[in-house]
N, C-alpha and C. Protein backbone atom coordinates (compact mmCIF):
# COMPACT_ATOMS: atom_id res chain seq x y z
N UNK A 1 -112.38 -137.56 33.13
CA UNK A 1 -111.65 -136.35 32.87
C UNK A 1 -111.97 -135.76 31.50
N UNK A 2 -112.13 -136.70 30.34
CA UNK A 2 -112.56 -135.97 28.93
C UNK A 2 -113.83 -135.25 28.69
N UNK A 3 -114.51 -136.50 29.80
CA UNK A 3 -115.83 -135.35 29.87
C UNK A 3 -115.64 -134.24 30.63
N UNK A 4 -115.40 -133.47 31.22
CA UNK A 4 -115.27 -132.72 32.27
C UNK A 4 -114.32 -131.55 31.45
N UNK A 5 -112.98 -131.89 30.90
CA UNK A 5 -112.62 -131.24 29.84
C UNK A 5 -113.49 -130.44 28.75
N UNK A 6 -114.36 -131.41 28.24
CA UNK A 6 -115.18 -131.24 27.36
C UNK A 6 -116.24 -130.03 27.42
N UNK A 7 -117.24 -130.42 28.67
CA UNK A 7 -118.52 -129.63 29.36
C UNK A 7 -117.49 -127.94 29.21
N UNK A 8 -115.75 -128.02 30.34
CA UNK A 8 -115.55 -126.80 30.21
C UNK A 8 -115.29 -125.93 28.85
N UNK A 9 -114.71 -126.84 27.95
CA UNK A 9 -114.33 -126.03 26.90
C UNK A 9 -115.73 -126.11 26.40
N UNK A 10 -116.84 -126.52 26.04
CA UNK A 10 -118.12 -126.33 25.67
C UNK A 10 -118.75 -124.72 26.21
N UNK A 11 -118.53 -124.47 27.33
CA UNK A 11 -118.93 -123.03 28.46
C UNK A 11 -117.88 -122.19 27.94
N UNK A 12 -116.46 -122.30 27.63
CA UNK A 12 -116.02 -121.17 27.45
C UNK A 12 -115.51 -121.01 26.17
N UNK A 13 -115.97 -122.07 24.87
CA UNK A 13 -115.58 -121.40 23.89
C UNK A 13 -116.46 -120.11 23.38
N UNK A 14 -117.97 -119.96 23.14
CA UNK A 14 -118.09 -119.30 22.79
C UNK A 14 -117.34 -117.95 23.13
N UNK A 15 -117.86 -117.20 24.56
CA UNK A 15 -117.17 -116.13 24.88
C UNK A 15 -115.45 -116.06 24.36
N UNK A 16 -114.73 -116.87 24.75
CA UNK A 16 -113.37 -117.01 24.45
C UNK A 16 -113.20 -117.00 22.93
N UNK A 17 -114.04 -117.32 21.54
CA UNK A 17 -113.84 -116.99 20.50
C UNK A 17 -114.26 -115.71 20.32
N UNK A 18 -115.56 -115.36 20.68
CA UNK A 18 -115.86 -114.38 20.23
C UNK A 18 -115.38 -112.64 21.37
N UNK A 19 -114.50 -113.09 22.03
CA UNK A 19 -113.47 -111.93 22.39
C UNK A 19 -112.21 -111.96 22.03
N UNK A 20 -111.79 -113.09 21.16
CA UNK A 20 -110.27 -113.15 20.93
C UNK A 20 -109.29 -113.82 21.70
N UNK A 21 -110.13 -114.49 22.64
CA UNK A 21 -109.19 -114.94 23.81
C UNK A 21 -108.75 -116.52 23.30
N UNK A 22 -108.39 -116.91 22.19
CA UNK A 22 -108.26 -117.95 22.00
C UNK A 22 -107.18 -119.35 22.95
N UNK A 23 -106.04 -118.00 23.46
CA UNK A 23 -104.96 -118.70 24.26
C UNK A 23 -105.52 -119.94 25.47
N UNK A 24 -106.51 -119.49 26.20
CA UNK A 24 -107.37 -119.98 26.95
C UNK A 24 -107.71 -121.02 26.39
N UNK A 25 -108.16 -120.98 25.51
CA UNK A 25 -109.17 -123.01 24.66
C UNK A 25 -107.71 -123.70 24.03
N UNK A 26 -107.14 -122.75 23.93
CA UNK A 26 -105.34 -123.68 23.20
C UNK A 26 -104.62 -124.32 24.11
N UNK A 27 -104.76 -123.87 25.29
CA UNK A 27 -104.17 -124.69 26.50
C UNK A 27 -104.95 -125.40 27.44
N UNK A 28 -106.14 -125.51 27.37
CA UNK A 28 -107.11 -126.25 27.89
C UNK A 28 -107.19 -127.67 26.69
N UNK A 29 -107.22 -127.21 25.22
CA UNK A 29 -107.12 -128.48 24.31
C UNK A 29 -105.52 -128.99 24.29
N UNK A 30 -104.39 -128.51 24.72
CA UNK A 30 -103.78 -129.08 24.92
C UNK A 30 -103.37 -129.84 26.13
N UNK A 31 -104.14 -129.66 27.11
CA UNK A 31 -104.13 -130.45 28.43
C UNK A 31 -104.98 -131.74 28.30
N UNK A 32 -105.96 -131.29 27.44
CA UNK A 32 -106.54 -132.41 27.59
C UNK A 32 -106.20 -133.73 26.36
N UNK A 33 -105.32 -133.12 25.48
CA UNK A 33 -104.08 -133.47 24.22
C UNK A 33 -103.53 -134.61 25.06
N UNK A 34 -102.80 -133.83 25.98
CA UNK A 34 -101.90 -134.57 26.76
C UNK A 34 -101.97 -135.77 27.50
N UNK A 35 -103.30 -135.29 28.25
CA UNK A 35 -104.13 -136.10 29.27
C UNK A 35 -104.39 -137.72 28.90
N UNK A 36 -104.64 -137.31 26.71
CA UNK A 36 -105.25 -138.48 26.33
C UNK A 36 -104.40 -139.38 25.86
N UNK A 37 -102.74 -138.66 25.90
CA UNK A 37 -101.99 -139.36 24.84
C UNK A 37 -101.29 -140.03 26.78
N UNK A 38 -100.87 -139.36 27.74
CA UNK A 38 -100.59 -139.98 28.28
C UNK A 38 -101.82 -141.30 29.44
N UNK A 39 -103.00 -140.89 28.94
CA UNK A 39 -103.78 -141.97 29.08
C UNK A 39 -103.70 -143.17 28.66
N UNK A 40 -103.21 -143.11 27.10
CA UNK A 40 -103.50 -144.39 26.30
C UNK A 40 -101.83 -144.84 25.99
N UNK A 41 -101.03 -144.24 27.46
CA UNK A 41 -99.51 -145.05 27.28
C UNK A 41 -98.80 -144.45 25.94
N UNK A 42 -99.25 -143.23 25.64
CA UNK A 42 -98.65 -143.22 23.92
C UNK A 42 -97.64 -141.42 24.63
N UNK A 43 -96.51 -141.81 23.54
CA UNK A 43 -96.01 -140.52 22.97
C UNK A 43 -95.89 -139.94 22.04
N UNK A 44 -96.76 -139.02 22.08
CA UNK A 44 -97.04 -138.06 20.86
C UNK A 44 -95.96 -137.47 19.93
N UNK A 45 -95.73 -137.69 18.39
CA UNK A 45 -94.47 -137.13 17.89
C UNK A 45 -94.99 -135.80 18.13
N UNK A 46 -93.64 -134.89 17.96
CA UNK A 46 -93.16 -133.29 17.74
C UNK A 46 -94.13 -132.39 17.24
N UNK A 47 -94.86 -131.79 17.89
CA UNK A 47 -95.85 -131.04 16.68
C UNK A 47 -97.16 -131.60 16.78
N UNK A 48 -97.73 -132.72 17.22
CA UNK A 48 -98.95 -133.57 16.76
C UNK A 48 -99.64 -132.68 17.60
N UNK A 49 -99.66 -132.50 19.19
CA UNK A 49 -100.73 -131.52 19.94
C UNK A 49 -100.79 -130.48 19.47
N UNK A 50 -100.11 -129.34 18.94
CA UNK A 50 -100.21 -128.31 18.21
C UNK A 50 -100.92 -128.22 17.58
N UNK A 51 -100.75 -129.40 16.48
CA UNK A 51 -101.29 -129.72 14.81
C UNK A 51 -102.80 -129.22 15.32
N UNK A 52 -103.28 -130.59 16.30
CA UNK A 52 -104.25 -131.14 17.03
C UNK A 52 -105.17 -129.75 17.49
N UNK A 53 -104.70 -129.29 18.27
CA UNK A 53 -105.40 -127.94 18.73
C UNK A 53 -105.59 -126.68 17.80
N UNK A 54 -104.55 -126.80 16.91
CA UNK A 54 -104.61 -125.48 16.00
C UNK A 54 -105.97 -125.79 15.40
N UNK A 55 -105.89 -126.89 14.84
CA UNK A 55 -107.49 -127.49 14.00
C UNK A 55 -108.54 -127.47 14.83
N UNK A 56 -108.34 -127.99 15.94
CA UNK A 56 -109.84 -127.39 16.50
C UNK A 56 -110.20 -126.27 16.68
N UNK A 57 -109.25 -125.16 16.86
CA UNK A 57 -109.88 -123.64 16.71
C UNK A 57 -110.42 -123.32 15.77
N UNK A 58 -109.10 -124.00 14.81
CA UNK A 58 -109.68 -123.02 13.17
C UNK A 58 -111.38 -124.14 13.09
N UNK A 59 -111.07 -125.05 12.87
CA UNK A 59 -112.73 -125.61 12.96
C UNK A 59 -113.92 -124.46 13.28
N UNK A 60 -113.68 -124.63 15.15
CA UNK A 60 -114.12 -123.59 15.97
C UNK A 60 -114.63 -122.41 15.09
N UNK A 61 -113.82 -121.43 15.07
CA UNK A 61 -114.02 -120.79 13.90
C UNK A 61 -114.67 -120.39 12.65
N UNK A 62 -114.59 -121.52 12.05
CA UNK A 62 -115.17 -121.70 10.84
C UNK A 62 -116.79 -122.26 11.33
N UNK A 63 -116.95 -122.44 12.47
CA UNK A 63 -118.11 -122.33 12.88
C UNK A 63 -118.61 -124.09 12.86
N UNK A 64 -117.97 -124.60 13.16
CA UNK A 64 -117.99 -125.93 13.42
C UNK A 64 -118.40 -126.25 14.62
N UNK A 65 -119.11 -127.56 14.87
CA UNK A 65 -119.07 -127.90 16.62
C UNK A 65 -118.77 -128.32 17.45
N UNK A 66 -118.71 -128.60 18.79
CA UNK A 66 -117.34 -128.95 19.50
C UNK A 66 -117.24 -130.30 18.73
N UNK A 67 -118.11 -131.27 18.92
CA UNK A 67 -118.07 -132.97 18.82
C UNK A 67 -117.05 -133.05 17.23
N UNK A 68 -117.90 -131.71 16.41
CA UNK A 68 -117.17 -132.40 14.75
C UNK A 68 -116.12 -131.86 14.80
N UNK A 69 -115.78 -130.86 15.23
CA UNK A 69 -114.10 -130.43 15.22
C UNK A 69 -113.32 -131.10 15.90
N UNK A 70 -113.53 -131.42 17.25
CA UNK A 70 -112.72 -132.57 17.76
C UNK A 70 -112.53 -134.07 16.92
N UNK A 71 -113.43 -134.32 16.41
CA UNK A 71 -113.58 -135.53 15.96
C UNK A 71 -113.03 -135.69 14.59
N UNK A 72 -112.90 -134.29 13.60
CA UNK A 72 -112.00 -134.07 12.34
C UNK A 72 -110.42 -134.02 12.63
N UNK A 73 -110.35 -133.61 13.38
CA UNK A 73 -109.28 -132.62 14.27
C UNK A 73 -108.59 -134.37 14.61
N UNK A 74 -109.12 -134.74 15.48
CA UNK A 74 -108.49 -136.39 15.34
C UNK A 74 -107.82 -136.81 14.38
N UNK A 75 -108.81 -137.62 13.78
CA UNK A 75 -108.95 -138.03 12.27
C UNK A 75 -107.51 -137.48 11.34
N UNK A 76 -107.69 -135.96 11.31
CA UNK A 76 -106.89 -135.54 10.47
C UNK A 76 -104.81 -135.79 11.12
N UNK A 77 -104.94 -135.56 12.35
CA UNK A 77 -103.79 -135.61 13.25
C UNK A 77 -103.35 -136.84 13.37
N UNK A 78 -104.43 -138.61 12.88
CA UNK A 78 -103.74 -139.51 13.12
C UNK A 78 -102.95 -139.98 12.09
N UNK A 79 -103.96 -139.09 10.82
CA UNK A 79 -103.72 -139.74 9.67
C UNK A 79 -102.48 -138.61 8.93
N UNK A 80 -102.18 -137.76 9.85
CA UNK A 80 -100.68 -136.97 9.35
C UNK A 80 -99.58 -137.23 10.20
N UNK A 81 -99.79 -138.00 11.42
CA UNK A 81 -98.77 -137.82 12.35
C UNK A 81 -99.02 -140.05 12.53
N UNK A 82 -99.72 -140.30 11.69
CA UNK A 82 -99.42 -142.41 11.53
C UNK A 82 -99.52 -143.01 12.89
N UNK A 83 -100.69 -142.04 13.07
CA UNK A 83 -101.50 -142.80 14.02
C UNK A 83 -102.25 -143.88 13.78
């Protein structure tokens, strides 16, 4: 499923950033938010998928790539939310 997640948000971020459509990759990274926290038996505190997805856009954005924004975007969400 993460891969498969992945491949799609890979196909539709560009277009979807560069028309503004960001809502689309915010609820696709939060499904797949979800997917992983209820994969690995965990419940996510208040805020952490948010945190989680907001950073990968702005990443996104800032012109980052999928693998390193996801992978900062982690990183940064375990180590604010004591993971």
């Amino acid at each position: 499923m993460p891969i498969l997640l992945a491949v799609l948000l890979g196909v539709v971020i560009g277009p979807a950033l560069a028309s503004g459509d960001q809502n689309l990759i915010r609820k696709m990274c939060m499904v797949a938010f979800s997917t992983a926290m209820n994969d690995a038996g965990e419940t996510p505190p208040p805020g952490m998928g948010e945190f989680t997805c907001g950073c990968f856009l702005d990443q996104l954005g800032e012109g980052a790539g999928f693998d390193a924004a996801q992978t900062s975007c982690k990183q940064e969400a375990a180590r604010r939310y004591g993971y």
